[in-house]
N, C-alpha and C. Protein backbone atom coordinates (compact mmCIF):
# COMPACT_ATOMS: atom_id res chain seq x y z
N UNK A 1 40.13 91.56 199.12
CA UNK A 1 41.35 91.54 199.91
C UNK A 1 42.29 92.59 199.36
N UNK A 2 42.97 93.56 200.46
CA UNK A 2 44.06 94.44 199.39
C UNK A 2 45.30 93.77 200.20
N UNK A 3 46.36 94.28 199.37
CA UNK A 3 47.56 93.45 199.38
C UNK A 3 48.25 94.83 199.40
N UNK A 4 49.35 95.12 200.90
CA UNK A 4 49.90 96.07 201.26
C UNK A 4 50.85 95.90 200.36
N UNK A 5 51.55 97.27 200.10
CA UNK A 5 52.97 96.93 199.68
C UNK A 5 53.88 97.44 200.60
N UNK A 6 55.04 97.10 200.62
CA UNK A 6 55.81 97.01 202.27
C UNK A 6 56.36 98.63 201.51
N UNK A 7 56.05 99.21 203.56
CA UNK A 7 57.16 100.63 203.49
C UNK A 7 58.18 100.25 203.03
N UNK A 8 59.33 99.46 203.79
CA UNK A 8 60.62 99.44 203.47
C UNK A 8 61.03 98.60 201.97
N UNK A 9 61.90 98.34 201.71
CA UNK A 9 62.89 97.57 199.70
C UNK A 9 62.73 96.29 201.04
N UNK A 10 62.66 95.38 200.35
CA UNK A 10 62.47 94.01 200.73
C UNK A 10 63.68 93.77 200.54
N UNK A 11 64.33 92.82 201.29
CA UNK A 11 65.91 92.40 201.83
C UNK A 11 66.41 91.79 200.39
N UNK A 12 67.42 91.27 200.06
CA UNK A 12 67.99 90.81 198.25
C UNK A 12 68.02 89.33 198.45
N UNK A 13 67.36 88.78 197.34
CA UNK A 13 67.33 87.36 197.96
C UNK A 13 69.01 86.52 198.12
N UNK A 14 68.40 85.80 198.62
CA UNK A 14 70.02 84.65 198.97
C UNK A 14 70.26 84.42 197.35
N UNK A 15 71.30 84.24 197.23
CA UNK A 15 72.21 83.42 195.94
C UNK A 15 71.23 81.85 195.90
N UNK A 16 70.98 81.66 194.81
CA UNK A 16 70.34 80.29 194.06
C UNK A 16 71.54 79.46 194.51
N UNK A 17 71.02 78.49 195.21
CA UNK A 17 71.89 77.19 195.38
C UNK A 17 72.89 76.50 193.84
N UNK A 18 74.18 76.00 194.82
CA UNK A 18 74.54 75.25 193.54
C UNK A 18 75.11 75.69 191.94
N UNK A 19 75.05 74.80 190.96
CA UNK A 19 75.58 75.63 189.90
C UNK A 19 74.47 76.41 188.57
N UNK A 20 75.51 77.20 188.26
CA UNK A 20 74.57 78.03 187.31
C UNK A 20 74.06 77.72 186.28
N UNK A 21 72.77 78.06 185.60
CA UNK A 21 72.44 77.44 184.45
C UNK A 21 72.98 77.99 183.46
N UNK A 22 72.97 76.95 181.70
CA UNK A 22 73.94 77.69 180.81
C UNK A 22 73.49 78.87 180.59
N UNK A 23 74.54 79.34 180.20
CA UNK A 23 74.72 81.20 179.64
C UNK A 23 73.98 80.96 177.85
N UNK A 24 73.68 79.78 177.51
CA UNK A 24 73.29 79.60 175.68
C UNK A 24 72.76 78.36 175.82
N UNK A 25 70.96 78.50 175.33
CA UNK A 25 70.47 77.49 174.83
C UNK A 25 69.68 77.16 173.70
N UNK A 26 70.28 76.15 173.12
CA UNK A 26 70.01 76.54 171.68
C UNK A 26 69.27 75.50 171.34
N UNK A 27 67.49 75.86 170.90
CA UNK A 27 66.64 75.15 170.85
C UNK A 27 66.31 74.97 168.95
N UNK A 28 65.29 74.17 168.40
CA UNK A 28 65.43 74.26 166.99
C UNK A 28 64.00 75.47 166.49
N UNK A 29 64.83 76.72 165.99
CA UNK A 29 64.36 77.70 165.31
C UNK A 29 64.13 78.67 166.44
N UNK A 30 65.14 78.98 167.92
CA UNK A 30 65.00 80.07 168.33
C UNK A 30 66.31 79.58 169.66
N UNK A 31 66.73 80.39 170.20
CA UNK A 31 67.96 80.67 170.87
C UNK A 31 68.19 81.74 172.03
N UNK A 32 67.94 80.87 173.28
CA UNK A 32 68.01 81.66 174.81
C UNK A 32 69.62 82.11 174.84
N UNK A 33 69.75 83.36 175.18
CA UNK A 33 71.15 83.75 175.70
C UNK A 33 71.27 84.66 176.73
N UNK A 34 71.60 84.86 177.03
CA UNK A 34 72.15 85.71 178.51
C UNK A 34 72.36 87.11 177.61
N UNK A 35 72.17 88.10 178.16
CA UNK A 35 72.37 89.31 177.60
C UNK A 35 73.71 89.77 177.19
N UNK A 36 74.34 90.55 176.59
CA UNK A 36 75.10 91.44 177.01
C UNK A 36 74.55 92.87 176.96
N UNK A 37 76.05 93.50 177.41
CA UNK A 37 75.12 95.21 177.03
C UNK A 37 75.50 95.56 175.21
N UNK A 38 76.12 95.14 174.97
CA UNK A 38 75.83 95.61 173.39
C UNK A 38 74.79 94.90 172.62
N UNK A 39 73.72 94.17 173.76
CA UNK A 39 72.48 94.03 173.21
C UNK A 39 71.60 95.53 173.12
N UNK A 40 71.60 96.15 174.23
CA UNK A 40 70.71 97.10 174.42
C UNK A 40 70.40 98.16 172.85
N UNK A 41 71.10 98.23 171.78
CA UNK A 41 69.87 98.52 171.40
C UNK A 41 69.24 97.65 170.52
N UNK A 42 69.33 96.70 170.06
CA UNK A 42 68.35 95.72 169.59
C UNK A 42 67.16 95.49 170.71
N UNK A 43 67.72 95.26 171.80
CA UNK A 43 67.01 95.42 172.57
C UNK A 43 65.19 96.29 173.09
N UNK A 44 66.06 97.57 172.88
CA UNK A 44 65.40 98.82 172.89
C UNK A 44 64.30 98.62 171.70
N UNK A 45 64.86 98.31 170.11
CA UNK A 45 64.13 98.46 169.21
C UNK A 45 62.93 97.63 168.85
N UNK A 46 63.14 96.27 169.67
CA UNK A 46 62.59 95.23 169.78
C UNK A 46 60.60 96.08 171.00
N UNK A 47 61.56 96.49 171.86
CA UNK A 47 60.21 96.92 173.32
C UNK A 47 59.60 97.90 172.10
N UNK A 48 60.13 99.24 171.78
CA UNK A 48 59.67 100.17 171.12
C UNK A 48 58.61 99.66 170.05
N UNK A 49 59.11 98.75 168.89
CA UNK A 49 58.27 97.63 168.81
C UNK A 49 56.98 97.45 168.88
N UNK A 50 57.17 96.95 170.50
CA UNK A 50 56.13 96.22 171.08
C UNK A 50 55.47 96.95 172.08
N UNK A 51 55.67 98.14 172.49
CA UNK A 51 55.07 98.88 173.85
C UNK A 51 53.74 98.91 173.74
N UNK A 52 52.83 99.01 172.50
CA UNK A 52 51.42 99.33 172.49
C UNK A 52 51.42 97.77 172.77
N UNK A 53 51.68 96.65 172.54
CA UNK A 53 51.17 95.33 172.68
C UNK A 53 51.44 95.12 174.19
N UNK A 54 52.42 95.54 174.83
CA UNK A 54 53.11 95.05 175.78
C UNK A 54 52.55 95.87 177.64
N UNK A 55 52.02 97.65 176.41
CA UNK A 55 51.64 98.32 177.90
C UNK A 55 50.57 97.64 178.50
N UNK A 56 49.04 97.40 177.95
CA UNK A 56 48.04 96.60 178.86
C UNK A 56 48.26 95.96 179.82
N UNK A 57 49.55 95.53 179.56
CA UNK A 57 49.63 93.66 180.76
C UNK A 57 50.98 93.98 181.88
N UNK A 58 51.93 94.77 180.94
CA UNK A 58 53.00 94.94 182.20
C UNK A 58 53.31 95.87 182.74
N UNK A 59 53.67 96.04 184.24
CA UNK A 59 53.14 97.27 184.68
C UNK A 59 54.50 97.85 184.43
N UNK A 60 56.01 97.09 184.25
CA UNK A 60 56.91 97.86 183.85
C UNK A 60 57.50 98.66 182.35
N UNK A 61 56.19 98.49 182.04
CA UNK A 61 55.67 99.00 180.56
C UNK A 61 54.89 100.30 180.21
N UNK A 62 54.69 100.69 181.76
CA UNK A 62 54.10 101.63 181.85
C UNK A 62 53.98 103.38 181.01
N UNK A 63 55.84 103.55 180.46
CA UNK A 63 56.07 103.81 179.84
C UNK A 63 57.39 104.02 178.84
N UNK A 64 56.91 104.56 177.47
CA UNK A 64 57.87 103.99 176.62
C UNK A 64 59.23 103.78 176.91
N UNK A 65 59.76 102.70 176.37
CA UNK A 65 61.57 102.34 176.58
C UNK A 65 62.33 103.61 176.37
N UNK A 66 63.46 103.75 176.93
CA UNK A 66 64.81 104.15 176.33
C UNK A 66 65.64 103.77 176.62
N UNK A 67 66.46 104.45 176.01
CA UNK A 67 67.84 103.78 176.08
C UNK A 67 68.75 103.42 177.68
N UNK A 68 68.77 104.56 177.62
CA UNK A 68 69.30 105.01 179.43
C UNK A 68 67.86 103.46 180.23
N UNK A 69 67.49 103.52 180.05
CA UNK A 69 66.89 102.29 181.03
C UNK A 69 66.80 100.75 180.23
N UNK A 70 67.14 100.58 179.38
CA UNK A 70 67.40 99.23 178.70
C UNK A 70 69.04 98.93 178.74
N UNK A 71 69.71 100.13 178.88
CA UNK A 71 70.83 100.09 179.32
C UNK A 71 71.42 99.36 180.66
N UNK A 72 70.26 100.22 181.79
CA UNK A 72 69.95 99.73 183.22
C UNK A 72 69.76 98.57 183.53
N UNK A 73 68.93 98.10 182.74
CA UNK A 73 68.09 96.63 182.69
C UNK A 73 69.21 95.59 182.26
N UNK A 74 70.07 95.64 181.18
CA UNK A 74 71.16 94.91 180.90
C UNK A 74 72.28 94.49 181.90
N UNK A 75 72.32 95.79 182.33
CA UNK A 75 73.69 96.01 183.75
C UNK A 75 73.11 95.10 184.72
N UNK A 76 72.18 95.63 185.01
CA UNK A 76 71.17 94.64 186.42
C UNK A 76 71.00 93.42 185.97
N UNK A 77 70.83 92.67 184.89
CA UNK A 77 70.46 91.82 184.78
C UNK A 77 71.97 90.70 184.93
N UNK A 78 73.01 90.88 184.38
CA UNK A 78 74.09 91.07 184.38
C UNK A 78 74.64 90.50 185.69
N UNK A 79 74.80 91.68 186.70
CA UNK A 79 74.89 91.93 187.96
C UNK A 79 74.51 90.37 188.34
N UNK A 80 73.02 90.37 188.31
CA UNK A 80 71.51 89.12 189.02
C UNK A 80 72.28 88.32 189.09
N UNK A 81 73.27 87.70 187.57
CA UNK A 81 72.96 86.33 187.31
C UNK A 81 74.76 86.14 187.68
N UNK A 82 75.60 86.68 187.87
CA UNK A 82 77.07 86.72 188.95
C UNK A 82 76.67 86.72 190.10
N UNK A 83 75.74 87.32 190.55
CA UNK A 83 75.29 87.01 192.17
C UNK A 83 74.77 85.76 192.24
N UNK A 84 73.92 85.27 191.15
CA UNK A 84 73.42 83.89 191.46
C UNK A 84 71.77 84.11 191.83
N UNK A 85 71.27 85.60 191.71
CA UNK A 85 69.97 85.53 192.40
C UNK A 85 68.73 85.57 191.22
N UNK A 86 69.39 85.83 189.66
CA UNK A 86 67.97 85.73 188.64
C UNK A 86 68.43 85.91 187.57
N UNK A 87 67.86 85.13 186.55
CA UNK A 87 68.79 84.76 185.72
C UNK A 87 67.70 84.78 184.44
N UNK A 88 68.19 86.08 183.67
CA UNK A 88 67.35 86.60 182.32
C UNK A 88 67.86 86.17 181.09
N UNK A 89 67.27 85.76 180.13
CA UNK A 89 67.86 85.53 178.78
C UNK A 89 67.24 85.94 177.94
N UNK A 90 67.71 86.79 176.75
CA UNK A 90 66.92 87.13 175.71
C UNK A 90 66.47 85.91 174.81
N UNK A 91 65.56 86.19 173.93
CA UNK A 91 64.54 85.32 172.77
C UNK A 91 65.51 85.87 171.57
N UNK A 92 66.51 85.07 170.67
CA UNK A 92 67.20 85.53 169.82
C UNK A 92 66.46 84.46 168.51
N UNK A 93 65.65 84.65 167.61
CA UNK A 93 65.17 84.51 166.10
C UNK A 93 66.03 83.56 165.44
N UNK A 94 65.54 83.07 164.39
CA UNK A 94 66.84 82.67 163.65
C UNK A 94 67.01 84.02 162.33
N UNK A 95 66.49 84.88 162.56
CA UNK A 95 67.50 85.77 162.11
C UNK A 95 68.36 86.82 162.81
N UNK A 96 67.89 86.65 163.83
CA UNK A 96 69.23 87.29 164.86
C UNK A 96 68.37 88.38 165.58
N UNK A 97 67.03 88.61 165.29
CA UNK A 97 66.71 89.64 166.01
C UNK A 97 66.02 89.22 167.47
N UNK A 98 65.70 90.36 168.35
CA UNK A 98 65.30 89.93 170.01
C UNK A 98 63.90 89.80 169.66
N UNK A 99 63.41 88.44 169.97
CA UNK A 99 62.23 88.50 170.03
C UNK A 99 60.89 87.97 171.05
N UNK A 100 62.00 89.07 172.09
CA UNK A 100 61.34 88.81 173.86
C UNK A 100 62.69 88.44 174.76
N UNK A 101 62.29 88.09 176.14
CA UNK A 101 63.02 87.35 176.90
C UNK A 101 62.51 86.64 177.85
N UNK A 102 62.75 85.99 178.68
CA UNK A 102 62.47 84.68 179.65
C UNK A 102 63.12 85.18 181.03
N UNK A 103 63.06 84.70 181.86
CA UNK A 103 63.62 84.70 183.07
C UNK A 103 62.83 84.04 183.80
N UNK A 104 64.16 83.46 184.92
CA UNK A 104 63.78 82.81 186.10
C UNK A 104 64.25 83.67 187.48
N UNK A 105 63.13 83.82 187.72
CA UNK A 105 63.19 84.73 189.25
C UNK A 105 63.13 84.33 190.56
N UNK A 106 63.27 84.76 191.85
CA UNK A 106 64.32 83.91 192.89
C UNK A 106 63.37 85.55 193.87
N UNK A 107 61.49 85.15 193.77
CA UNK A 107 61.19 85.98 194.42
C UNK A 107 60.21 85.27 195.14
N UNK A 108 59.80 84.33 195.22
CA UNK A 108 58.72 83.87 196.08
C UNK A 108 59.06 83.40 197.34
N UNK A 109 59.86 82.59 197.26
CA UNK A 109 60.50 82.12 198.60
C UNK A 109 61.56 80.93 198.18
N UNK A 110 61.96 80.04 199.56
CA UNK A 110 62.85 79.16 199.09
C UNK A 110 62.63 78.03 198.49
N UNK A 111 63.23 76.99 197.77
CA UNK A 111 63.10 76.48 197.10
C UNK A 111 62.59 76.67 195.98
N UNK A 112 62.11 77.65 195.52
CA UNK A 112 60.85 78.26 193.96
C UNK A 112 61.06 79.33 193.24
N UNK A 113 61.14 79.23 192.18
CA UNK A 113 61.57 80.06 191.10
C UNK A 113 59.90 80.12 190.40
N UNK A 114 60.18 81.42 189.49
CA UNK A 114 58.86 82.06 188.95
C UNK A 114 59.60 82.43 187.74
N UNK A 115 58.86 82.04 186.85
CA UNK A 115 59.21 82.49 185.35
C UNK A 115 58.60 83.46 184.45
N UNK A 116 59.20 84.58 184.64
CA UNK A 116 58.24 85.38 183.51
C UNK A 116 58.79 85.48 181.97
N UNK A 117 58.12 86.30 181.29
CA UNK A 117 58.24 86.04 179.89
C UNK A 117 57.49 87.09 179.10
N UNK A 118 58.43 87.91 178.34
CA UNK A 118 57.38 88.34 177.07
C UNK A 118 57.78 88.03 175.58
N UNK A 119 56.97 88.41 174.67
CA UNK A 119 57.36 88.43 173.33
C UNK A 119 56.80 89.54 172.40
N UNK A 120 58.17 89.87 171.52
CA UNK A 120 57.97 90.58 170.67
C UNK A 120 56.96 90.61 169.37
N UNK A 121 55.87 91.83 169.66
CA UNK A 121 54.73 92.25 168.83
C UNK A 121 55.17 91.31 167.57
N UNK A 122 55.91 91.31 167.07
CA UNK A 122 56.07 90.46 165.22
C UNK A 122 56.69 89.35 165.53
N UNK A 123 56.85 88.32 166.72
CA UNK A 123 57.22 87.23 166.46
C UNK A 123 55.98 86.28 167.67
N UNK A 124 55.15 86.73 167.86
CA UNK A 124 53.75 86.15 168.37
C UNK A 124 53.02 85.23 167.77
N UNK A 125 52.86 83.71 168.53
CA UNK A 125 52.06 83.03 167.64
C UNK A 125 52.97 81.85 167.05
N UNK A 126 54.34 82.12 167.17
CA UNK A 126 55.39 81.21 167.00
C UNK A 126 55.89 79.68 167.84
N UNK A 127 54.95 80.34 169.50
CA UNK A 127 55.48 79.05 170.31
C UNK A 127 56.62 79.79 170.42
N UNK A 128 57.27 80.29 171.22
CA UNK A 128 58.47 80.73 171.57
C UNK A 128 58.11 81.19 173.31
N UNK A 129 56.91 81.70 173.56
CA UNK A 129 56.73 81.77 175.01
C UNK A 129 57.23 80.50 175.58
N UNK A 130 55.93 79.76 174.70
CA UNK A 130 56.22 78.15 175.34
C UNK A 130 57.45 77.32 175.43
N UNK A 131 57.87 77.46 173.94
CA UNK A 131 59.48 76.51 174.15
C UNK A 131 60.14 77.09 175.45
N UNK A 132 60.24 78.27 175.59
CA UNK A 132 61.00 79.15 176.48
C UNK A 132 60.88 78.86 177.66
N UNK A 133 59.54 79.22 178.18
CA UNK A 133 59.18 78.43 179.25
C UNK A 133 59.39 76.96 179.63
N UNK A 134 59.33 76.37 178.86
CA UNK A 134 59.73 74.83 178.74
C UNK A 134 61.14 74.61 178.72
N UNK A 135 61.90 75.12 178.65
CA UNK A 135 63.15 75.15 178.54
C UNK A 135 63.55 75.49 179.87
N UNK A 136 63.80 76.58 180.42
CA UNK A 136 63.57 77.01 181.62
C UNK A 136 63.28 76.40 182.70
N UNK A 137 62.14 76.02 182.61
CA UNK A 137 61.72 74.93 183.76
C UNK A 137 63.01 74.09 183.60
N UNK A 138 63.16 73.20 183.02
CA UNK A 138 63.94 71.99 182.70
C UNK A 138 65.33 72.29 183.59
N UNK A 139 65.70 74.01 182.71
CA UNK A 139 67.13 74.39 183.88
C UNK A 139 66.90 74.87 184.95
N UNK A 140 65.43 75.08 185.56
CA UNK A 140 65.00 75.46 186.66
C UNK A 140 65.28 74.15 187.78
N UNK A 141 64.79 72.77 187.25
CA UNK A 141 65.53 71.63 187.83
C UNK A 141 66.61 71.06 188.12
N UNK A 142 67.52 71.43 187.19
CA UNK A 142 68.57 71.27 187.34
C UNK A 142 69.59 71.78 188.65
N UNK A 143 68.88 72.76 189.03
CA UNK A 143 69.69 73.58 190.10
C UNK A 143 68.95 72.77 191.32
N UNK A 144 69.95 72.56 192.04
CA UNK A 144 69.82 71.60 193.32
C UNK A 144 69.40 73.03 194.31
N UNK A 145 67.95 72.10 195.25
CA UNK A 145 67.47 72.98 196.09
C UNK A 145 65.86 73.44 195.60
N UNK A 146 65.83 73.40 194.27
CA UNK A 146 64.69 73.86 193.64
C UNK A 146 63.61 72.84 193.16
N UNK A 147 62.75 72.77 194.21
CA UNK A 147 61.46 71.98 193.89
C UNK A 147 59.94 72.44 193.28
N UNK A 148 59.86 73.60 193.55
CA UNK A 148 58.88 73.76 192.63
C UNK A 148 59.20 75.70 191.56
N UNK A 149 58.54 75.25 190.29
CA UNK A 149 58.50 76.51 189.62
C UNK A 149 56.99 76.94 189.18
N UNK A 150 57.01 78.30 189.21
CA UNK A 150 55.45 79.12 188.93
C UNK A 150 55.51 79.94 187.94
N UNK A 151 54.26 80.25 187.34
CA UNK A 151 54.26 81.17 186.26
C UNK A 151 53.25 82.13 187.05
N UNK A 152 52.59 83.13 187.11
CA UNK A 152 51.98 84.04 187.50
C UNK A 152 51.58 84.60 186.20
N UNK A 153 50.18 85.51 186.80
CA UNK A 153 49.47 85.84 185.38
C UNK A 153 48.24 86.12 185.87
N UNK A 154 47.88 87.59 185.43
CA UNK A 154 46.36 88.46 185.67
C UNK A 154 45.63 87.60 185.02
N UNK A 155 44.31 87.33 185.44
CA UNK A 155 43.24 86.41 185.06
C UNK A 155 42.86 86.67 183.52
N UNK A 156 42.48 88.47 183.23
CA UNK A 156 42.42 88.76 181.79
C UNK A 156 43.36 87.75 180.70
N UNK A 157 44.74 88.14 181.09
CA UNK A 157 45.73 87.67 180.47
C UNK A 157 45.83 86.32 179.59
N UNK A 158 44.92 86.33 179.00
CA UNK A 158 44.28 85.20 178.15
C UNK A 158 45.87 84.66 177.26
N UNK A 159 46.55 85.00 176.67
CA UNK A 159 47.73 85.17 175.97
C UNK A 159 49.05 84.30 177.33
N UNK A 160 49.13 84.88 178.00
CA UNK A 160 50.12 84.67 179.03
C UNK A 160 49.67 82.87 179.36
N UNK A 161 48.55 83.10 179.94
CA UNK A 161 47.60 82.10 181.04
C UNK A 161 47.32 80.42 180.05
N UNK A 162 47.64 80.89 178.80
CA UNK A 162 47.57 79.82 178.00
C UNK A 162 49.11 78.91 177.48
N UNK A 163 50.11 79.67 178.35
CA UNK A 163 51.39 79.17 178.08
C UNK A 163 51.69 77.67 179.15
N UNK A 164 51.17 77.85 180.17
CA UNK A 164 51.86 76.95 181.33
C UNK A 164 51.21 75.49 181.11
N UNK A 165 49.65 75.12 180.58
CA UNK A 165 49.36 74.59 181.05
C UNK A 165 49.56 73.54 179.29
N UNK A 166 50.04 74.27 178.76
CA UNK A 166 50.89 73.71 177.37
C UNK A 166 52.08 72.74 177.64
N UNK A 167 52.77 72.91 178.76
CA UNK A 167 53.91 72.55 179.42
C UNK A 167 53.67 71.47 180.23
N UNK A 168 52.49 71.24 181.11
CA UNK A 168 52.24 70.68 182.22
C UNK A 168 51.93 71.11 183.18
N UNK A 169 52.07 72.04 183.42
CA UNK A 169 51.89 72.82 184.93
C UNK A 169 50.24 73.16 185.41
N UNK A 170 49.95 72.91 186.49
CA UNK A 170 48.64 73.07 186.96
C UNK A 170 48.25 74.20 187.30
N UNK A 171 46.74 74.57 187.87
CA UNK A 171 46.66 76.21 188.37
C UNK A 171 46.53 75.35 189.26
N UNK A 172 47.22 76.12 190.30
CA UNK A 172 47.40 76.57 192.00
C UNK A 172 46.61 77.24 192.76
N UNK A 173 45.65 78.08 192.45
CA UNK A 173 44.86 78.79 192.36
C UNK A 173 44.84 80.51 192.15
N UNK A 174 43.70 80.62 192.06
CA UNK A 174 43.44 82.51 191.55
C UNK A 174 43.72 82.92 192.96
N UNK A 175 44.58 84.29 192.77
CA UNK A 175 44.03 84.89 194.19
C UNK A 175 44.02 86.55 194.19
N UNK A 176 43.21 87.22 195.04
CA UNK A 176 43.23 88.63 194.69
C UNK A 176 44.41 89.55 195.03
N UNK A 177 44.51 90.11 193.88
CA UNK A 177 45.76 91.02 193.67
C UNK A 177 45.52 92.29 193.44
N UNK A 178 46.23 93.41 193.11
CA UNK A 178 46.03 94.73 192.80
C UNK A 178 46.18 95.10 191.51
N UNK A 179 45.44 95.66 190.35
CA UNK A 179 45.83 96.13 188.96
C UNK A 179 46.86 97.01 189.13
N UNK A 180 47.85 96.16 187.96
CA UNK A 180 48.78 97.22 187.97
C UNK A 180 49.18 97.84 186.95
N UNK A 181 48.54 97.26 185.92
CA UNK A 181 48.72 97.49 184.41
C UNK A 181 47.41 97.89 183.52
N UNK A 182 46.83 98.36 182.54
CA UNK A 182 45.35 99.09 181.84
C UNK A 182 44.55 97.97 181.73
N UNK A 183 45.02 96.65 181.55
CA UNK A 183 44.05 95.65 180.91
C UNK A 183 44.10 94.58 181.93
N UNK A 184 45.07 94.81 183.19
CA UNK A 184 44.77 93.51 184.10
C UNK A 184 43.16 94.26 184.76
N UNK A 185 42.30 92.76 185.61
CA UNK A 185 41.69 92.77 186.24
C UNK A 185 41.71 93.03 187.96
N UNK A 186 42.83 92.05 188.14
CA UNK A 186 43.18 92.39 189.22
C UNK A 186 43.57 90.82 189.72
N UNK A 187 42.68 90.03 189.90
CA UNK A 187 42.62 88.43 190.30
C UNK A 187 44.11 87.75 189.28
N UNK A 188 44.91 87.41 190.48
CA UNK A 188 46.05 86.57 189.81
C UNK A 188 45.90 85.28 189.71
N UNK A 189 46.33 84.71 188.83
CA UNK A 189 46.46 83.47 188.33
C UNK A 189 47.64 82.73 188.66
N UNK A 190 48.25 81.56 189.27
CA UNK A 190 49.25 81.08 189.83
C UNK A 190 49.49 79.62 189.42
N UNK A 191 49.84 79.07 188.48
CA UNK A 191 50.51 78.06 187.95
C UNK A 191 51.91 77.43 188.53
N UNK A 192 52.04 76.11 188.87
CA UNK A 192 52.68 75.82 189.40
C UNK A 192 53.10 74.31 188.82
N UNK A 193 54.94 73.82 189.11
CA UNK A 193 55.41 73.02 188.41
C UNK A 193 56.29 71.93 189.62
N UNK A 194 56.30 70.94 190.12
CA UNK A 194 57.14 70.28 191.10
C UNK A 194 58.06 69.79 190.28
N UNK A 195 58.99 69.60 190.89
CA UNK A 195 60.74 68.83 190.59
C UNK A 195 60.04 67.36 190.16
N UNK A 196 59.14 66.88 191.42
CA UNK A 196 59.00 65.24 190.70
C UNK A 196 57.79 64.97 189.82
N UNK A 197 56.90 66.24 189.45
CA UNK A 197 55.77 65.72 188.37
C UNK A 197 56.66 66.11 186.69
N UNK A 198 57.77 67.07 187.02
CA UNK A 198 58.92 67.15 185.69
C UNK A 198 59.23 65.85 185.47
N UNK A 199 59.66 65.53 186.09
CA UNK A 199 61.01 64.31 186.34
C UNK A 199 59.50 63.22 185.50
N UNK A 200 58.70 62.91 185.78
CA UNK A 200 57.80 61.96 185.63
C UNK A 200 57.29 62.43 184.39
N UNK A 201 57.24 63.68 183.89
CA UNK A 201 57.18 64.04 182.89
C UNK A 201 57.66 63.42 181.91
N UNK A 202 59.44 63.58 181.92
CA UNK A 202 60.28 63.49 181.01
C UNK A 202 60.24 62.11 180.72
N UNK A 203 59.88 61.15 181.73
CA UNK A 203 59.93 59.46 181.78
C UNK A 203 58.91 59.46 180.81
């Protein structure tokens, strides 16, 4: 199956229902926050880092960071989460350094948020995808309107594909996609989370 990509920029999604999730969450031995821009260059130093770990799998990795675009990425991200449409947080250490970030994205359709996630080359292996993800979800519920959340993930992606189902979340199924990155295959992986198998969770 190939999967067109549209001539035209796809329309900006609607504003996320309802109220916003916190700007700081502070879990034990690592700490979600909302960016600022006088993150960017910890930021920067953190990808630079990690680009040989990070190019295989993401295609916006394609090539190396700088400044002028981690700069970009801060502003936009910024922007997302005053509009209400996606809402990024960096992975802050307990020694203060970035080690990755999280986000919940407001691209599939209505009601559903998609969570992506990376982590920094030297703090891998920690459980920090996972708390993160797990965390996330949780404020992914919280926002009225939102019944189900997904993780996505190239089939290779052995690393990624082993985060969701740590959490609870089921596969949804594989379906064929386009490589977009050196080490994907192509076949996506689609994990998926409902408002009431959480809720039954937490009971």
């Amino acid at each position: 199956m190939t999967i067109e990509r549209p001539s035209e920029p796809p329309e900006p999604p609607e504003p996320l229902p309802g109220r916003r999730p916190p700007e700081r969450i502070v879990l034990p031995g690592l700490t979600l926050r909302r960016p600022a821009e006088d993150d960017v260059p910890a930021l920067l130093k953190a990808l630079t880092e990690s680009f040989e770990h990070l190019h295989p799998w993401m295609p916006w990795a394609a090539e190396p960071p700088t400044l002028e675009a981690e700069r970009a990425w801060a502003v936009q991200a910024r922007r997302n989460w005053d509009e209400g449409t996606d809402y990024a947080y960096l992975l802050e250490s307990p020694d203060g350094a970035i080690a990755g970030t999280v986000g919940l994205h407001d691209r599939i359709g209505p009601g559903v948020l998609e969570i992506g996630y990376w982590v920094n080359v030297g703090h891998t292996r920690r459980g920090y995808a996972t708390r993160a993800a797990e965390a996330v979800t949780e404020i992914a519920f919280r926002l009225p309107g939102i019944e189900r959340v997904e993780i996505h993930c190239d089939i290779a992606n052995k690393r990624s594909a082993a985060v969701p189902p740590r959490i609870g979340y089921w596969l949804l199924g594989i379906e064929d996609d386009v490589r977009e990155a050196p080490a994907e295959e192509g076949p996506r992986m689609r994990w998926g989370m409902t408002r009431e198998a959480w809720a039954r969770r937490g009971a």
